[in-house]
Structure formats: C-alpha cells, structure tokens
C-alpha atoms as a PDB file:
ATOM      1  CA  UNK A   1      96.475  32.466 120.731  1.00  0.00           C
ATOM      2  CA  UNK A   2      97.441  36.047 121.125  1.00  0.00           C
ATOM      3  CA  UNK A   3      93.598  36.955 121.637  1.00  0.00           C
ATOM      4  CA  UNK A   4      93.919  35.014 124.764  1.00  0.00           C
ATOM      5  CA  UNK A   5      96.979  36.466 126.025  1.00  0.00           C
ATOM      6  CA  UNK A   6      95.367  40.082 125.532  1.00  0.00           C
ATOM      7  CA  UNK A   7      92.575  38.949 127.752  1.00  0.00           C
ATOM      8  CA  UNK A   8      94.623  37.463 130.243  1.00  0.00           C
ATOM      9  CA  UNK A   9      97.141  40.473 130.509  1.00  0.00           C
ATOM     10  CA  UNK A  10      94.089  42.514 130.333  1.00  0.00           C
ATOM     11  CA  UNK A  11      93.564  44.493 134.061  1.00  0.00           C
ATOM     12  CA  UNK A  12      90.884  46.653 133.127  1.00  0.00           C
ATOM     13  CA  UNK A  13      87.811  45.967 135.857  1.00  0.00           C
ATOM     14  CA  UNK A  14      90.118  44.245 137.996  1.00  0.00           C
ATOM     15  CA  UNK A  15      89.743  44.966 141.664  1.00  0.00           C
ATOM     16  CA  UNK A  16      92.380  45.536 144.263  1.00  0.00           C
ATOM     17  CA  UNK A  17      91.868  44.160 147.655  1.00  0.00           C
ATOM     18  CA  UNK A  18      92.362  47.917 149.094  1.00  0.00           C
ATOM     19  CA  UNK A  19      89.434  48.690 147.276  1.00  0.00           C
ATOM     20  CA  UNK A  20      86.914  46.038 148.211  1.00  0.00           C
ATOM     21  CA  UNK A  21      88.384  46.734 151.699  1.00  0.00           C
ATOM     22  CA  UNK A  22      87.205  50.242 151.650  1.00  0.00           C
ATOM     23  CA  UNK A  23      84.098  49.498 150.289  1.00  0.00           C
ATOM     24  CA  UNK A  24      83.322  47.100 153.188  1.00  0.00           C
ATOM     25  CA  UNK A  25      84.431  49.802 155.619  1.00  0.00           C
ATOM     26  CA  UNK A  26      82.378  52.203 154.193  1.00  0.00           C
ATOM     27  CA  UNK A  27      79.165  49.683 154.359  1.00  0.00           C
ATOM     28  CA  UNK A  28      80.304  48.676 158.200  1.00  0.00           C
ATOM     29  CA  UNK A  29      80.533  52.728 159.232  1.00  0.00           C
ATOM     30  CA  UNK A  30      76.815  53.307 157.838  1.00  0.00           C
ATOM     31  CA  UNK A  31      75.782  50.244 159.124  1.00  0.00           C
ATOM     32  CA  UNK A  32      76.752  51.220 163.012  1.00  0.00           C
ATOM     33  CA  UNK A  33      75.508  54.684 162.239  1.00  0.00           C
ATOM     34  CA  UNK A  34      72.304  53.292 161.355  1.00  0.00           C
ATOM     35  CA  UNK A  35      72.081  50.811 164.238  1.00  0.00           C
ATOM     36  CA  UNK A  36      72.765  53.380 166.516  1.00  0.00           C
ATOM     37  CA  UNK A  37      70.177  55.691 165.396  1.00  0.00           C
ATOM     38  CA  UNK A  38      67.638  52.788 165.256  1.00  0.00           C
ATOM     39  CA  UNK A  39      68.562  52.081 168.807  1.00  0.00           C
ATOM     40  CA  UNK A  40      67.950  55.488 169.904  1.00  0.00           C
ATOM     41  CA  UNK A  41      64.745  55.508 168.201  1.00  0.00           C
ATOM     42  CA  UNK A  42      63.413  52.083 169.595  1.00  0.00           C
ATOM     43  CA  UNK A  43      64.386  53.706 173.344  1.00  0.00           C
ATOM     44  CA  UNK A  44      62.918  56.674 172.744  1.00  0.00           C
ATOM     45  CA  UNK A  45      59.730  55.238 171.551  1.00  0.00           C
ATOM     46  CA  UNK A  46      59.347  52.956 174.412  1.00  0.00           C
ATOM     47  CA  UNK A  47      59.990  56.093 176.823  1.00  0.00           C
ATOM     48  CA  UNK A  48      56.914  57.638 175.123  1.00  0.00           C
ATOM     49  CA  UNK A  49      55.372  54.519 175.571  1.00  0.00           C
ATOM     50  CA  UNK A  50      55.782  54.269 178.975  1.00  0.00           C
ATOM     51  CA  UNK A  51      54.735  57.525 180.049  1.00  0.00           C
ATOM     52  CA  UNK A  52      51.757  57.004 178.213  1.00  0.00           C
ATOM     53  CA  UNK A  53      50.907  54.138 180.465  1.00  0.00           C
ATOM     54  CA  UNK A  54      51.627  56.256 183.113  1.00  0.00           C
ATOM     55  CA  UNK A  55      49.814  58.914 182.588  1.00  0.00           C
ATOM     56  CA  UNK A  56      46.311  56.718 181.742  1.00  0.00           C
ATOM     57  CA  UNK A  57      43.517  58.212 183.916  1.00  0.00           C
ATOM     58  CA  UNK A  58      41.196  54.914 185.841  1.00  0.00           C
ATOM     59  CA  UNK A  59      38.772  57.916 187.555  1.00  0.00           C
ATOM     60  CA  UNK A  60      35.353  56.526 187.108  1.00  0.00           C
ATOM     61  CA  UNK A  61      31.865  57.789 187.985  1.00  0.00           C
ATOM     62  CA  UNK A  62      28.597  55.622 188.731  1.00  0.00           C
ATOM     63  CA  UNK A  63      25.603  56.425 189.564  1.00  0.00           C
ATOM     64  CA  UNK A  64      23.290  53.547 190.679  1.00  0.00           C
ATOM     65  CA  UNK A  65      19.761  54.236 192.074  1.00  0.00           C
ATOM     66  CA  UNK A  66      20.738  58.090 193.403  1.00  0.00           C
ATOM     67  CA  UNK A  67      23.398  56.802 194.844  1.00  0.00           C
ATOM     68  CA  UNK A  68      27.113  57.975 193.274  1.00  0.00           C
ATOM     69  CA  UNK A  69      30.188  55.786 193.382  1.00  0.00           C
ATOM     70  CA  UNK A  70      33.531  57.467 192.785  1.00  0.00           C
ATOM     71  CA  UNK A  71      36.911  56.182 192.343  1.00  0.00           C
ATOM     72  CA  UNK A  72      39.297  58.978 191.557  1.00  0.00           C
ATOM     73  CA  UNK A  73      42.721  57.447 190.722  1.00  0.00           C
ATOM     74  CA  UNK A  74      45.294  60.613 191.779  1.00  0.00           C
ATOM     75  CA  UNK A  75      48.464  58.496 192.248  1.00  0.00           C
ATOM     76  CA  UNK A  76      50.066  59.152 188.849  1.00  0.00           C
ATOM     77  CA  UNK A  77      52.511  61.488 188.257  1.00  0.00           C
ATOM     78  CA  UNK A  78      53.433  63.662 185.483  1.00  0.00           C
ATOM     79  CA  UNK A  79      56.157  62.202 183.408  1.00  0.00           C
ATOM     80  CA  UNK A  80      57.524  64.568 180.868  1.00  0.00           C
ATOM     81  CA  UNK A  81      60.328  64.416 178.493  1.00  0.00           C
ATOM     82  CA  UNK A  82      62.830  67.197 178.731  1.00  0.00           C
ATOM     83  CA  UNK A  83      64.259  68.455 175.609  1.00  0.00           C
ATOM     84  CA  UNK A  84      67.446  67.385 175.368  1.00  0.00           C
ATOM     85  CA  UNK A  85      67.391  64.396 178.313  1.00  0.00           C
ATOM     86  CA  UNK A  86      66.964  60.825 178.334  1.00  0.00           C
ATOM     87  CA  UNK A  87      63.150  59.852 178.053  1.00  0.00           C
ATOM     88  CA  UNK A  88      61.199  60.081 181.458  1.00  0.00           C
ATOM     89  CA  UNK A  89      61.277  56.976 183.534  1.00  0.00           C
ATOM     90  CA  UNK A  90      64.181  55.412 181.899  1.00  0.00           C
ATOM     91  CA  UNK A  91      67.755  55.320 183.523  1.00  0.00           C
ATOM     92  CA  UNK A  92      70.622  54.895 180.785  1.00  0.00           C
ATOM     93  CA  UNK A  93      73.299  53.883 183.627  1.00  0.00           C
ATOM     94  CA  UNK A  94      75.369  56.928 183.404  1.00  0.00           C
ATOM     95  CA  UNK A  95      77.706  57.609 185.965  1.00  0.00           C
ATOM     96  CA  UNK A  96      77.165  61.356 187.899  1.00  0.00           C
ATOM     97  CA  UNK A  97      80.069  63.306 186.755  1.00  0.00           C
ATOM     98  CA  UNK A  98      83.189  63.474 189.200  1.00  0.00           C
ATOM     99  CA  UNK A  99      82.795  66.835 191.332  1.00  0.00           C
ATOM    100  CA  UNK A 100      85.824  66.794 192.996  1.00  0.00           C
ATOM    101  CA  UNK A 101      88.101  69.925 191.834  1.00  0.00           C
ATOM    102  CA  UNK A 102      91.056  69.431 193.040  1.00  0.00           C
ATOM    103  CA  UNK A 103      92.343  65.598 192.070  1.00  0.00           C
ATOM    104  CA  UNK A 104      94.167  63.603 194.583  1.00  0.00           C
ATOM    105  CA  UNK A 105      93.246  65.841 197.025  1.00  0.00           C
ATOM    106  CA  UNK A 106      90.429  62.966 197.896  1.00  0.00           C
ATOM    107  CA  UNK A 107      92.710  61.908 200.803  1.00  0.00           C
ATOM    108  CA  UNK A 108      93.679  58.413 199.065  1.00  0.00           C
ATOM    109  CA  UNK A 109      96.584  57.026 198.563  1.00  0.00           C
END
C-alpha cells in the first residue's frame, strides 16, 4: 500500500497548466510567423507571375508566296519589380500617407 501512495504523491513529470500554456503560445507565434511569410511568398510569386504574362511577346513573321505578313504586338509595357516595393501590377490597398503638416489646421471642425 505505501508503494501506491509514493506514486500517487509522486509530481515528478507532472505538467502545470502555465506550462502547456506557453508551449501552445510558442507553437501559435511561429505558426503566424510562418503564415505570414508564406503569404508574402504566394503574393510575391503571383506578381512575378503576372508580369511574366505581361511581358509575353505575340510579334509574328510570315512569309507566304513573297509576300510578308507582320503582326508586331507593341502594346505591353515593362513591368518591373522595384527592390523594396510591392510586386508590379499588384495594389496592396494601402492608404497614401497623410501630408498635411500642420493637424487641424484642415479647416474642419
């Protein structure tokens, strides 16, 4: 009977509730953090993938009996990616930063 007592008053291995709860918030943190960074990824990728499409040349040549039939396709633009900036062609809905420099000054109420 005392064997079973031992065991029962035994704590060693025992977890605490503030320790499974940091666990889990440690998990949730590098789970956003790796969301996020897929995210970014994903956007980025179908930036690249859109100026690619873009930037796809339909010039042709042919020449059929002497005669030469052109179709030279000059409507696309050049796309680039800036370092640093969202990728070409895609708008991330940020607001234009507030130029006003002197606040309430606007004339409103």
């Amino acid at each position: 009977m005392t064997t079973w007592r031992r065991l029962w008053r035994d704590e060693r291995g025992e977890l605490t509730a503030l320790g499974v709860l940091l666990i889990y918030t440690v998990l949730a943190l590098g789970a956003i953090v790796g969301l996020v960074a897929l995210r970014n990824q994903i956007v980025q990728e179908l930036g690249d993938l859109a100026v690619a499409l873009r930037n796809l040349d339909q010039s042709f040549s042919v020449v059929i009996g002497g005669t030469t039939y052109e179709y030279d396709d000059d409507e696309t633009g050049s796309l680039l990616d800036e370092p640093n900036e969202p990728p070409a062609g895609i708008d991330l809905g940020v607001p234009p930063a507030d130029t006003n420099d002197n606040p309430g000054e606007d004339g409103g109420p």
